[in-house]
Protein backbone atom coordinates (compact mmCIF):
# COMPACT_ATOMS: atom_id res chain seq x y z
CA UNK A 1 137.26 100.58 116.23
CA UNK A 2 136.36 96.87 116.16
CA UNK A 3 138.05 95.08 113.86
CA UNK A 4 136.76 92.75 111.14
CA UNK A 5 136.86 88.98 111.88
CA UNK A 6 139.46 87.02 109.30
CA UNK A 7 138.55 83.78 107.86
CA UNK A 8 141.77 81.66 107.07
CA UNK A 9 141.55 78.32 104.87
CA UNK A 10 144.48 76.03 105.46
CA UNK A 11 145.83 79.21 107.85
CA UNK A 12 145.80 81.80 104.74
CA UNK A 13 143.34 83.80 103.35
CA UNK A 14 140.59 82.29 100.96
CA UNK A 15 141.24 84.47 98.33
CA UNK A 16 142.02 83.15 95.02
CA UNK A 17 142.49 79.71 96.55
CA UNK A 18 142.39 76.69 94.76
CA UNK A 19 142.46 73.32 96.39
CA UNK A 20 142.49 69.47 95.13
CA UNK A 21 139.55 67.15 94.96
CA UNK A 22 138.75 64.95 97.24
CA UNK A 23 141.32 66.56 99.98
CA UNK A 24 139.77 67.71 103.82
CA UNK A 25 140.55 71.38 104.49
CA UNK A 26 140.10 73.44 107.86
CA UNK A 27 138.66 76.49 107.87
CA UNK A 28 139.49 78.48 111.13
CA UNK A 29 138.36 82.32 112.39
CA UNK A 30 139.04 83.48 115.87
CA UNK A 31 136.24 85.28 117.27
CA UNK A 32 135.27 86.42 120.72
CA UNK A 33 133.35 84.65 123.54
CA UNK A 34 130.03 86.44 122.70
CA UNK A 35 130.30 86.00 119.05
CA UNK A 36 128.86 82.98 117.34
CA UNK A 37 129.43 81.99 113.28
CA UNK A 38 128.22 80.10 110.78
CA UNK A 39 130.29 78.42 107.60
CA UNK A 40 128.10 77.43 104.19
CA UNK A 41 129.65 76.01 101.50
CA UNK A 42 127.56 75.85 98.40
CA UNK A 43 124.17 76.00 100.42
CA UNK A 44 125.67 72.92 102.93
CA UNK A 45 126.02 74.60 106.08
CA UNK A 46 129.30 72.72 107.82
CA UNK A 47 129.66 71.89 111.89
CA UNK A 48 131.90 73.73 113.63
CA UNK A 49 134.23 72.64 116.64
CA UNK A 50 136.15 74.38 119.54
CA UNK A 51 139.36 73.54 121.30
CA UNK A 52 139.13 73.91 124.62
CA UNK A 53 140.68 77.33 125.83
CA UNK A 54 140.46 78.39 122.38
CA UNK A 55 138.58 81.02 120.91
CA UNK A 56 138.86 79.72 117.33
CA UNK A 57 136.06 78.08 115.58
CA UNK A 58 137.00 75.64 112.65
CA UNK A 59 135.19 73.57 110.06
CA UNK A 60 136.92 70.49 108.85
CA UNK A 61 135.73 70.58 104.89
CA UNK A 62 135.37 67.58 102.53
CA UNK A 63 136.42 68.51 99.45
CA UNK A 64 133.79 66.77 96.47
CA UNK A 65 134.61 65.01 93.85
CA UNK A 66 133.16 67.81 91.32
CA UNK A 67 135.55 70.46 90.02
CA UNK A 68 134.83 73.96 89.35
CA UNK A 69 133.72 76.81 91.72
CA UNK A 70 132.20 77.01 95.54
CA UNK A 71 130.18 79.82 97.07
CA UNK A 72 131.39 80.28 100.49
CA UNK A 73 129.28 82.37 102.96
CA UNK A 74 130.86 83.29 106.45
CA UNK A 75 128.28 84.80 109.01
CA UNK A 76 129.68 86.10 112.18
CA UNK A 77 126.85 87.06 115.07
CA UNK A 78 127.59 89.12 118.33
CA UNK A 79 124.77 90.82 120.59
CA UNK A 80 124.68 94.05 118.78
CA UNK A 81 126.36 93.53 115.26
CA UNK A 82 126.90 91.17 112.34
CA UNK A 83 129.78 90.64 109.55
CA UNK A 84 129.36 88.70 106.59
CA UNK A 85 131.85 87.65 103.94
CA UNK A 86 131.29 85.60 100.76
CA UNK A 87 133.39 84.61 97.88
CA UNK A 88 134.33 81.43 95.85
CA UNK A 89 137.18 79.06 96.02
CA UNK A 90 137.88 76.82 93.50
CA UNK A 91 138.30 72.85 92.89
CA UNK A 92 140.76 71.80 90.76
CA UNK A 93 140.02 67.90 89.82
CA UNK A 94 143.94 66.94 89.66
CA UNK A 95 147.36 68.41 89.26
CA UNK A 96 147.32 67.05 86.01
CA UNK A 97 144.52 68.56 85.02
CA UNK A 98 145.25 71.78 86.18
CA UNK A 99 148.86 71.69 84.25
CA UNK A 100 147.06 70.56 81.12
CA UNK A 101 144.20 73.63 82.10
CA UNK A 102 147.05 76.03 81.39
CA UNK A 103 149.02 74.52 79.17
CA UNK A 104 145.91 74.28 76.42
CA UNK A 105 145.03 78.46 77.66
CA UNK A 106 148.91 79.20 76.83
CA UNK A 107 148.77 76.95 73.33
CA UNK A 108 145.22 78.67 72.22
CA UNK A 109 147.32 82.45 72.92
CA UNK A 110 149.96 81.83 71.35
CA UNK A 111 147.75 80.06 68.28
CA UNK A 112 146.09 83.45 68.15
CA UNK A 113 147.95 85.72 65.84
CA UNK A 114 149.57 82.96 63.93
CA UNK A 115 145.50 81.79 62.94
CA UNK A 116 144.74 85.46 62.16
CA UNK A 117 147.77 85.37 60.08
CA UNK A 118 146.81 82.31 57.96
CA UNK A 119 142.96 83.59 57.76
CA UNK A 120 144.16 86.89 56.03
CA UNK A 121 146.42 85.54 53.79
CA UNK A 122 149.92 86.23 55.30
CA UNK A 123 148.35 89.91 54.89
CA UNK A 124 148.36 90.18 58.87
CA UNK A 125 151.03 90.58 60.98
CA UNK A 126 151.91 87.18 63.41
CA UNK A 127 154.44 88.58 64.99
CA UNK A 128 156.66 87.16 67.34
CA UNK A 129 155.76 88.24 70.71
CA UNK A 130 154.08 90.98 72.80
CA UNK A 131 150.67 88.89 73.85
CA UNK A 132 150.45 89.09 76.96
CA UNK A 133 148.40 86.16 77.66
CA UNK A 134 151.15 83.61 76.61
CA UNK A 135 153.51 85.42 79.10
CA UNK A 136 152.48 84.96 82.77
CA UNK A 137 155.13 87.62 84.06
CA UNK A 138 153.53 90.21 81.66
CA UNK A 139 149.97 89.72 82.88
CA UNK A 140 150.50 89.13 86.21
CA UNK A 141 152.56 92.73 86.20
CA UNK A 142 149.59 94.06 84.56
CA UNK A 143 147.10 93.02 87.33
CA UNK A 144 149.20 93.87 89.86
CA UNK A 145 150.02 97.33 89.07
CA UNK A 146 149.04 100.53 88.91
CA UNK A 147 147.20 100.77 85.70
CA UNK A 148 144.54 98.01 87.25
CA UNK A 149 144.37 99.72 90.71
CA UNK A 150 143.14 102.46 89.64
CA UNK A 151 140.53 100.36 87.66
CA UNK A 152 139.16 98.62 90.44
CA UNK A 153 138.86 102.30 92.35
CA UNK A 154 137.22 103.29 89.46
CA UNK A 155 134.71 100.29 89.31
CA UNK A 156 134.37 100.80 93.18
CA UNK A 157 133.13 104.22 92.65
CA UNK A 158 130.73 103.36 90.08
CA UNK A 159 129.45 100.48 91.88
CA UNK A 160 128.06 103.04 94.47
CA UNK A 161 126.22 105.07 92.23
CA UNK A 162 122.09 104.94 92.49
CA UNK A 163 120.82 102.64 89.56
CA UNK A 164 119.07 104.98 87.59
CA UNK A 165 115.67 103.45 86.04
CA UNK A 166 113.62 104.60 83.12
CA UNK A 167 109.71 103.57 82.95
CA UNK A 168 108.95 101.41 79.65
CA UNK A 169 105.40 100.49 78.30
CA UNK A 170 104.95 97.14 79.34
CA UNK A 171 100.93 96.54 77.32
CA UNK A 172 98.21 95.27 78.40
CA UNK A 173 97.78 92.53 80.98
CA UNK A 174 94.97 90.52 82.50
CA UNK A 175 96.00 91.36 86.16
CA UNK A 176 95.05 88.13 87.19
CA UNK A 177 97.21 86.44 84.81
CA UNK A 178 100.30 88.72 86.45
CA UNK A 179 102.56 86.73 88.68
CA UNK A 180 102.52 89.90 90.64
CA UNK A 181 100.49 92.91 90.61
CA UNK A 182 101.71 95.53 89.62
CA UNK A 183 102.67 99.21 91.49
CA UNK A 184 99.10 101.06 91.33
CA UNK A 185 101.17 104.20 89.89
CA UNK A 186 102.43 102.08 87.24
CA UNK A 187 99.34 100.86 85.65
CA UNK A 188 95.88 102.63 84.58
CA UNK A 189 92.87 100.27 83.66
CA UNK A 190 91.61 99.52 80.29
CA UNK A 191 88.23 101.48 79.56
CA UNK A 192 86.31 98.14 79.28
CA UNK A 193 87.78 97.12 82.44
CA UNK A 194 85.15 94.68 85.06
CA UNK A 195 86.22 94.86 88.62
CA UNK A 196 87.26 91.54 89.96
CA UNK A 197 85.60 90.14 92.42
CA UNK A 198 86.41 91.14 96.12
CA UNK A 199 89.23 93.28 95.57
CA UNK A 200 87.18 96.16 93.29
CA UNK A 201 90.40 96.15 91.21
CA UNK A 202 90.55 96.21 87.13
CA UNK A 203 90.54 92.86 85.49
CA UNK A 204 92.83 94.42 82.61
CA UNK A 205 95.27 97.08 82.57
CA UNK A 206 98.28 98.94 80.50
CA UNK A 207 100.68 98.16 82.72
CA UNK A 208 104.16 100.54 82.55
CA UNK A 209 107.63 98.93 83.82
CA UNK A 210 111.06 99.62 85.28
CA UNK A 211 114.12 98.50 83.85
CA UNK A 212 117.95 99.64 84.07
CA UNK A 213 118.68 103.07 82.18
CA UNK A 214 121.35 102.40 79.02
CA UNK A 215 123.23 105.11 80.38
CA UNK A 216 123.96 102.69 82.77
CA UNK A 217 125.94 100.23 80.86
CA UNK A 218 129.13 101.29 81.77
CA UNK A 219 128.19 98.95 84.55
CA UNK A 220 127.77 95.95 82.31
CA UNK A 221 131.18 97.14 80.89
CA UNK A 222 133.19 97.01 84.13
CA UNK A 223 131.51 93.14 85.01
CA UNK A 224 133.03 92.04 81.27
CA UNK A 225 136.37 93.75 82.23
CA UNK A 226 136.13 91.97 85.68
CA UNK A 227 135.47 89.05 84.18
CA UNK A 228 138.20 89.06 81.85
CA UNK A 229 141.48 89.82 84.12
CA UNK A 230 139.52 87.17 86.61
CA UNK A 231 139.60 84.28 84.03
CA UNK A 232 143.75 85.83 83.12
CA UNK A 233 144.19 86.28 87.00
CA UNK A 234 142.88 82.31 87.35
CA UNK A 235 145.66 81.32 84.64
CA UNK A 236 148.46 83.21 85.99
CA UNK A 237 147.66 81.69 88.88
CA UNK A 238 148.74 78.35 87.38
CA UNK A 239 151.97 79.14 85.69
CA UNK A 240 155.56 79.69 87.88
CA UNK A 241 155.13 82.95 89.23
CA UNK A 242 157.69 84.64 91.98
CA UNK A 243 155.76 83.96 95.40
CA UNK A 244 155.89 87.45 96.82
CA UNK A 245 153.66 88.44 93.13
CA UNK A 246 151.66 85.50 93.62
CA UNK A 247 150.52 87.13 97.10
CA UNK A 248 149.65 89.68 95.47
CA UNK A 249 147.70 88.55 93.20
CA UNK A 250 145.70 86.19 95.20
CA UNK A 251 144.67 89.89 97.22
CA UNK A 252 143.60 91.67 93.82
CA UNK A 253 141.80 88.33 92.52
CA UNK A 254 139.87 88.66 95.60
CA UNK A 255 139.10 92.19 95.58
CA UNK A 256 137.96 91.72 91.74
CA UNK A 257 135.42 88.97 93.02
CA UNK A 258 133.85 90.93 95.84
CA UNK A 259 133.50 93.79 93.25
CA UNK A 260 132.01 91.51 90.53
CA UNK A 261 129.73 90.16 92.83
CA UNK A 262 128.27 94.06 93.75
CA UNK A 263 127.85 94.34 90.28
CA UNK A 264 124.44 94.12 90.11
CA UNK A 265 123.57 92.77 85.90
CA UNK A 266 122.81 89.71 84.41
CA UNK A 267 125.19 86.88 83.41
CA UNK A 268 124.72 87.81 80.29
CA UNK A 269 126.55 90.94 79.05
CA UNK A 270 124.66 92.06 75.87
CA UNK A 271 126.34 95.81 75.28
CA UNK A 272 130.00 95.86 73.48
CA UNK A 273 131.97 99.28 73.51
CA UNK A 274 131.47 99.63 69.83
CA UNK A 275 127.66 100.80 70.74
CA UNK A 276 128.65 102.51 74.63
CA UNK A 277 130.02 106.10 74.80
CA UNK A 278 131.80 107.07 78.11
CA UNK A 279 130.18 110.08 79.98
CA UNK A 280 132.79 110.42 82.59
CA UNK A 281 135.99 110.79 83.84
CA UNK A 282 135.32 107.49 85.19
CA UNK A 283 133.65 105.34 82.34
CA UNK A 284 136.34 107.24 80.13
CA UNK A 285 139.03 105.16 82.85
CA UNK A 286 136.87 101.94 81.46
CA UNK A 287 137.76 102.91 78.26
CA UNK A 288 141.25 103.37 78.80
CA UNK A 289 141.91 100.33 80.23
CA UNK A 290 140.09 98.41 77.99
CA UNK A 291 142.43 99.80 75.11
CA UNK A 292 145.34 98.67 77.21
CA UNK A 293 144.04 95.39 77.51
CA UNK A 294 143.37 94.56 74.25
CA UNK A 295 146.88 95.57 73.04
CA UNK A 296 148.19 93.18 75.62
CA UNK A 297 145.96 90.62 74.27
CA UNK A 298 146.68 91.76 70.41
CA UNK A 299 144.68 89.03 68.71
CA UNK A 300 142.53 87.31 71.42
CA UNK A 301 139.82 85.00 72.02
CA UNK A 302 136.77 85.75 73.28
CA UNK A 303 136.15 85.90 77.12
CA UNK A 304 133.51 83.09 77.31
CA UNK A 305 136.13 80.61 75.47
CA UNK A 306 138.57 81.88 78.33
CA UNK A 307 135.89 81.73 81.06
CA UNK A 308 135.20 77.72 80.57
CA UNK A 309 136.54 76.57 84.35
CA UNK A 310 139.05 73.63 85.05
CA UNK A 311 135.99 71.28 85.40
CA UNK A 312 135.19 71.67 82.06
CA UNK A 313 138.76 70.83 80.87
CA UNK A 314 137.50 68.69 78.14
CA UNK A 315 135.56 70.91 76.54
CA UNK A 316 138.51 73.28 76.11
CA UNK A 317 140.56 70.57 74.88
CA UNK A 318 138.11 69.91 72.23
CA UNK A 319 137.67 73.45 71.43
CA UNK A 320 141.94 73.50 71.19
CA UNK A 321 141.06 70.38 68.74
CA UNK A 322 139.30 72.62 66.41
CA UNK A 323 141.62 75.06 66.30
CA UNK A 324 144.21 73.00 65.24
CA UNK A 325 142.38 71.43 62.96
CA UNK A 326 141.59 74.99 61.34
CA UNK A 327 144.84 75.96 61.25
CA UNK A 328 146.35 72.78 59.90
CA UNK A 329 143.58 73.33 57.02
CA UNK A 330 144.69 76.63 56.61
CA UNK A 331 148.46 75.53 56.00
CA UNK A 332 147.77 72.63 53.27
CA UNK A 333 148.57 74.25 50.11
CA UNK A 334 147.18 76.46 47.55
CA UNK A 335 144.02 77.31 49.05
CA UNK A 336 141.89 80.22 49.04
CA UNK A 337 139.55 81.19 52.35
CA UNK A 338 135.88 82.06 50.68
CA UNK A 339 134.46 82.49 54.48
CA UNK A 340 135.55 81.89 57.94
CA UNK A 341 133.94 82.77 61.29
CA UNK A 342 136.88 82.54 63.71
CA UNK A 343 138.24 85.89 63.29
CA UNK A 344 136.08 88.77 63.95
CA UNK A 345 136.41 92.36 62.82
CA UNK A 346 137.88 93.92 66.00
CA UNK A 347 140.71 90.56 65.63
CA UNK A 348 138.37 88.50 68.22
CA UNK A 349 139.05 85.01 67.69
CA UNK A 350 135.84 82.81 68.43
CA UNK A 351 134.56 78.97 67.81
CA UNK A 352 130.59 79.13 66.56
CA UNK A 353 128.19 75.82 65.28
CA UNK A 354 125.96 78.13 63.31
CA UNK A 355 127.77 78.53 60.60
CA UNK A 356 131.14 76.86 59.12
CA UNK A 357 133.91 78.19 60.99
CA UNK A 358 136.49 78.03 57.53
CA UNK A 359 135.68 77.10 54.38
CA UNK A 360 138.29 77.05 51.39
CA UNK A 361 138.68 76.62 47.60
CA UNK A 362 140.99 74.83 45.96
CA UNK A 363 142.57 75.45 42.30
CA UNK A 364 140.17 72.38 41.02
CA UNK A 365 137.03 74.08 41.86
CA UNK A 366 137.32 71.98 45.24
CA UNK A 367 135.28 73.07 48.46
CA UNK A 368 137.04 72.28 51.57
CA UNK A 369 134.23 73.30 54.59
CA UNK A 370 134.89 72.96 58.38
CA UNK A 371 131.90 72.64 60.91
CA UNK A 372 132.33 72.71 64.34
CA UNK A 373 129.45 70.89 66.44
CA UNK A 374 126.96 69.95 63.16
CA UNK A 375 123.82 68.52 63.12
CA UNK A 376 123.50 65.67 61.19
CA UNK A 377 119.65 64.45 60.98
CA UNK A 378 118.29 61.92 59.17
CA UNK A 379 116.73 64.82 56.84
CA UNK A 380 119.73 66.99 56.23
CA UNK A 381 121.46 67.61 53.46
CA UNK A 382 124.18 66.58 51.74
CA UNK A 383 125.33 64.26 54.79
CA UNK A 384 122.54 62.70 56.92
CA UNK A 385 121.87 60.33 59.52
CA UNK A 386 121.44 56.81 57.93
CA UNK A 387 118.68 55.48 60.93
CA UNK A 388 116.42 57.65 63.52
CA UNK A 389 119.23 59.42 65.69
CA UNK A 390 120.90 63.02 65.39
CA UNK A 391 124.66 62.63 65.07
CA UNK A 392 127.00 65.69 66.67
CA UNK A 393 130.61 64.89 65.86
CA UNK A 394 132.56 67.10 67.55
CA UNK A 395 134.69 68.21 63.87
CA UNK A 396 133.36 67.86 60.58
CA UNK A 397 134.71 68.66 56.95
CA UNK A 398 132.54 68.26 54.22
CA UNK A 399 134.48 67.95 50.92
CA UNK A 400 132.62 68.72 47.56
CA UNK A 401 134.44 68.24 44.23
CA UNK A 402 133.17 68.60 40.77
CA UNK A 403 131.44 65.54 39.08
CA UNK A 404 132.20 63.42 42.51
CA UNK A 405 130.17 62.52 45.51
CA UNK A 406 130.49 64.77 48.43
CA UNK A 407 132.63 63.13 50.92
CA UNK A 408 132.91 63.45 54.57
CA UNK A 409 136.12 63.14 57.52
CA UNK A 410 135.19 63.30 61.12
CA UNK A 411 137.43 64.25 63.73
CA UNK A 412 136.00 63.89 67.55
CA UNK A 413 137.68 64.58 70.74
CA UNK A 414 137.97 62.34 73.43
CA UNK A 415 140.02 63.71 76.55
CA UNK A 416 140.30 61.18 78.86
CA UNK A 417 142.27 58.57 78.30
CA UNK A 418 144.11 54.95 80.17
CA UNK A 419 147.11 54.66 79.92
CA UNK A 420 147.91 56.62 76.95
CA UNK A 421 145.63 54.85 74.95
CA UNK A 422 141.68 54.80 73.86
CA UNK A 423 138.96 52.39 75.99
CA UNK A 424 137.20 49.69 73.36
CA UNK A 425 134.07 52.07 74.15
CA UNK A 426 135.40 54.88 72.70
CA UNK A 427 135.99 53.34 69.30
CA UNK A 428 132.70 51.94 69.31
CA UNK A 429 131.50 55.72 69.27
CA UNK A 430 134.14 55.82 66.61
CA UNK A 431 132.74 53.01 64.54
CA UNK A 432 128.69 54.60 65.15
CA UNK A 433 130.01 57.61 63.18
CA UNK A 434 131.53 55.93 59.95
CA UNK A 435 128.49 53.70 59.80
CA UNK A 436 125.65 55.54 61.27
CA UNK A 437 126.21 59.12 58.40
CA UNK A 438 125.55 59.12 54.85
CA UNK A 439 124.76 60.88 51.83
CA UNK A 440 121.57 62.42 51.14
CA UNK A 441 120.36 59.62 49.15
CA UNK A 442 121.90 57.17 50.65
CA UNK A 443 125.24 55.06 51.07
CA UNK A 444 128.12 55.74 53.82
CA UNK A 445 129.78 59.03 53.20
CA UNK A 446 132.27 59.11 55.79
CA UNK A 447 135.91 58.23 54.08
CA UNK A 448 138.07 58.82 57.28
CA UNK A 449 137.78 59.27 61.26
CA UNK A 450 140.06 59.98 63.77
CA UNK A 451 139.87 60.18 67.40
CA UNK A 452 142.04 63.09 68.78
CA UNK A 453 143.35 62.46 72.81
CA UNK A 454 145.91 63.78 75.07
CA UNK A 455 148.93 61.48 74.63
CA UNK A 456 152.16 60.79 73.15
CA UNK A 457 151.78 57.34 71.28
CA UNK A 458 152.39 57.13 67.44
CA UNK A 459 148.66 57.22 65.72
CA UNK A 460 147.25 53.77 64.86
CA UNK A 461 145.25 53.64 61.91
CA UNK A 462 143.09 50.26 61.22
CA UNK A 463 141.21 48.94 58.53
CA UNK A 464 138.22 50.46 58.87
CA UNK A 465 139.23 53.75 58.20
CA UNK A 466 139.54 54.67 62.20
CA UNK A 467 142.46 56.32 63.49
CA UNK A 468 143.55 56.84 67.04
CA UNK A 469 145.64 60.40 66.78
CA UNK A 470 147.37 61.63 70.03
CA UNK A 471 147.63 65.27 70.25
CA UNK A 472 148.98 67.32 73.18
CA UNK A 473 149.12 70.74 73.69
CA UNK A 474 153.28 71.90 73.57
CA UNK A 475 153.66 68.71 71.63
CA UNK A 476 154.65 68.75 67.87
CA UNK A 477 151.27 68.31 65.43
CA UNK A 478 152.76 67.08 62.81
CA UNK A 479 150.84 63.95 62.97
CA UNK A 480 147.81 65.58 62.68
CA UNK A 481 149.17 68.15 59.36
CA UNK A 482 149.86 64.24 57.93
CA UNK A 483 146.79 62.83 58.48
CA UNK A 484 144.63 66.05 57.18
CA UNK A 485 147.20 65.97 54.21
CA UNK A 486 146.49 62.25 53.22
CA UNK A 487 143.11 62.13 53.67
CA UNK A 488 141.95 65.76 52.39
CA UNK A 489 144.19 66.52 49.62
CA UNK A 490 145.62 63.24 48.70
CA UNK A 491 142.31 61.76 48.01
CA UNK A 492 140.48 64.56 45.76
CA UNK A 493 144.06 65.23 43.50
């Protein structure tokens, strides 16, 4: 039996790799005399070199500048075969970055149930421990054991089952207006139908369509489960875990991806278990371990707010920013929640910019409403834009008390930082905000601002009303309890 051909990066196996920006890497494969290869990275097909009397081929690699996730594609060619292997390493921007990357997943767990908590009231349990995604150990015992091993057989299995397709009216179509026509035995013309010229065929017909049985949607429930213990397996993967797991784990984060990438459905995974009824033995093993997961998890967030990549650091930092805003809301005093979209029925935690993600009462008849993302326009109401620009602060809580003037405190993230402290631009995207939104007829309605960044300073609060508010996940937030305190209920009592 001919063995497979092993591609090593750094002289270990890709899987579940993660390497720094901007470093030079060597891929490497030893392959016989007759056999040739070929090395893509992200479309960019890379030279290879020999050593003389070697028979490995390498590929020095320049790692970019841009974080996140690479498709690599190996192609080995002999005579009378070819093997081809393709997965994705990842790019962490810094060490730093990375750290921070897992210390703001860790800080948004163990938020979780303490959030849930606070939304119902002290009527839900916090607890004190048992979610697994604050404890590294925990999950990575999960992943590698035998509970998810028999999950990926499972997945394997169903993987290899024939798509079954169901034929759906599609209506009627000019065929010529059809990027492509249509199977013959899927389409009958229209009586009216005129023959198009040179081809005899109908210029309009009821055309009938393909598309994936719903039966099949345990399919679509294996890529979200894959998907899930991926984006866990990618944060275990950061914390301080025993080497010989580690190696493990790095082999079932690559088996996961090669199965993911079999999985044949869209990005987009529409069906939840609430409306998907196993069949089988195996979809019932879907189940299962979905049941086990989601006590591990307890109260958890949902897996696209898990799913944003190390690139996109600052965008889960400012996502961690509302949170903590929400929460330090929640804790201010005698106030009553009237609606909130962070917690869902089945104790999902999510972050939305439809709708207010809290909004609470206070004993005066006070309304105390946090918006995540808002649109400000110069024709919304009650807070507008004051000239011809739409204005997204990143937090926004509107306050309306009785026989007063709605009043308005902005809160935006800004991640990166010098030095522990702000750039001069940054407040001058401060400053747009407390002059550039008003009321509805008129007049600035924006009473405080801060700007929220990774960093251990003391805040600095000037004149204007601007504030420059460190806040670091693991850090104390006391800072930030104070300044919600003196600026929300200090100013309406």
């Amino acid at each position: 039996m001919v063995s497979e051909p092993v591609l090593l990066l750094d002289g270990v196996p890709p899987a579940g790799a993660v390497v720094i920006e901007r470093s030079v890497v060597e891929w490497s494969c030893e392959l016989p005399a007759t056999a040739t290869a070929q090395l893509v990275i992200d479309g960019a097909t890379l030279e290879p070199f020999l050593r003389p009397g070697e028979r490995i081929w390498r590929w020095r690699w320049s790692v970019p500048s841009v974080a996140g996730e690479y498709t690599v594609r190996f192609t080995a060619t002999w005579p009378d075969r070819q093997f081809e292997w393709c997965d994705v390493v990842q790019v962490a921007p810094s060490l730093l970055d990375a750290q921070q990357y897992a210390s703001l997943l860790a800080d948004l767990a163990a938020i979780g149930p303490v959030l849930a908590h606070a939304l119902y009231g002290g009527r839900f349990g916090a607890g004190s421990g048992g979610y697994g995604v604050s404890d590294p150990a925990a999950f990575a015992a999960l992943l590698t054991g035998s509970a998810t091993r028999r999950l990926l057989t499972t997945i394997e299995r169903l993987a290899r089952r024939p798509r079954r397709q169901r034929l759906q009216a599609g209506g009627w179509h000019e065929l010529g207006a059809l990027r492509e026509r249509p199977d013959p035995a899927r389409w009958r013309p229209a009586a009216d139908a005129l023959p198009l010229p040179n081809t005899g065929w109908p210029d309009r017909v009821w055309v009938v369509t393909s598309q994936t049985d719903p039966l099949d949607r345990h399919l679509v429930v294996a890529a979200s489960l894959l998907d899930w213990l991926i984006n866990i397996g990618r944060w275990v993967m950061l914390r301080d875990v025993p080497h010989a797991v580690r190696a493990t784990l790095v082999m079932v984060l690559g088996r996961m991806r090669t199965l993911r990438i079999r999985l044949d459905v869209p990005a987009r995974l529409p069906p939840s278990l609430s409306a998907w009824t196993p069949q089988s033995a195996d979809e019932r093993v879907l189940a299962a371990y979905r049941r086990l997961l989601r006590r591990q998890l307890s109260v958890g967030w949902t897996p696209e707010l898990l799913s944003i990549p190390v690139r996109d650091v600052a965008r889960l930092y400012e996502l961690w920013c509302a949170v903590r805003v929400a929460l330090s809301l929640l804790r201010l005093g005698s106030s009553e929640v009237l609606t909130q979209t962070l917690l869902a029925s089945d104790l999902t935690l999510q972050i939305t910019t439809g709708h207010p993600l809290l909004t609470l009462a206070l004993p005066n008849n006070t309304t105390i409403t946090l918006r995540y993302q808002p649109r400000y326009t110069p024709n919304s109401t009650p807070f507008r834009s004051l000239d011809d620009r739409v204005r997204v602060p990143d937090l926004a809580i509107e306050i309306a008390t009785p026989n007063r003037s709605p009043t308005l405190i902005i809160l935006d993230a800004k991640y990166r930082s010098e030095s522990g402290e702000l750039p001069a631009h940054v407040l001058d995207e401060g400053y747009s905000y407390l002059a550039g939104l008003g009321r509805e007829h008129g007049g600035c309605a924006v009473s405080a601002l801060a700007l929220l960044f990774p960093g251990h300073n003391a805040p600095i609060t000037y004149a204007s009303g601007l504030t420059v508010l460190p806040l670091l996940p693991g850090a104390s937030c006391d800072n930030l309890d104070s300044w919600l305190r003196h600026n929300v209920l200090d100013r309406i009592t």
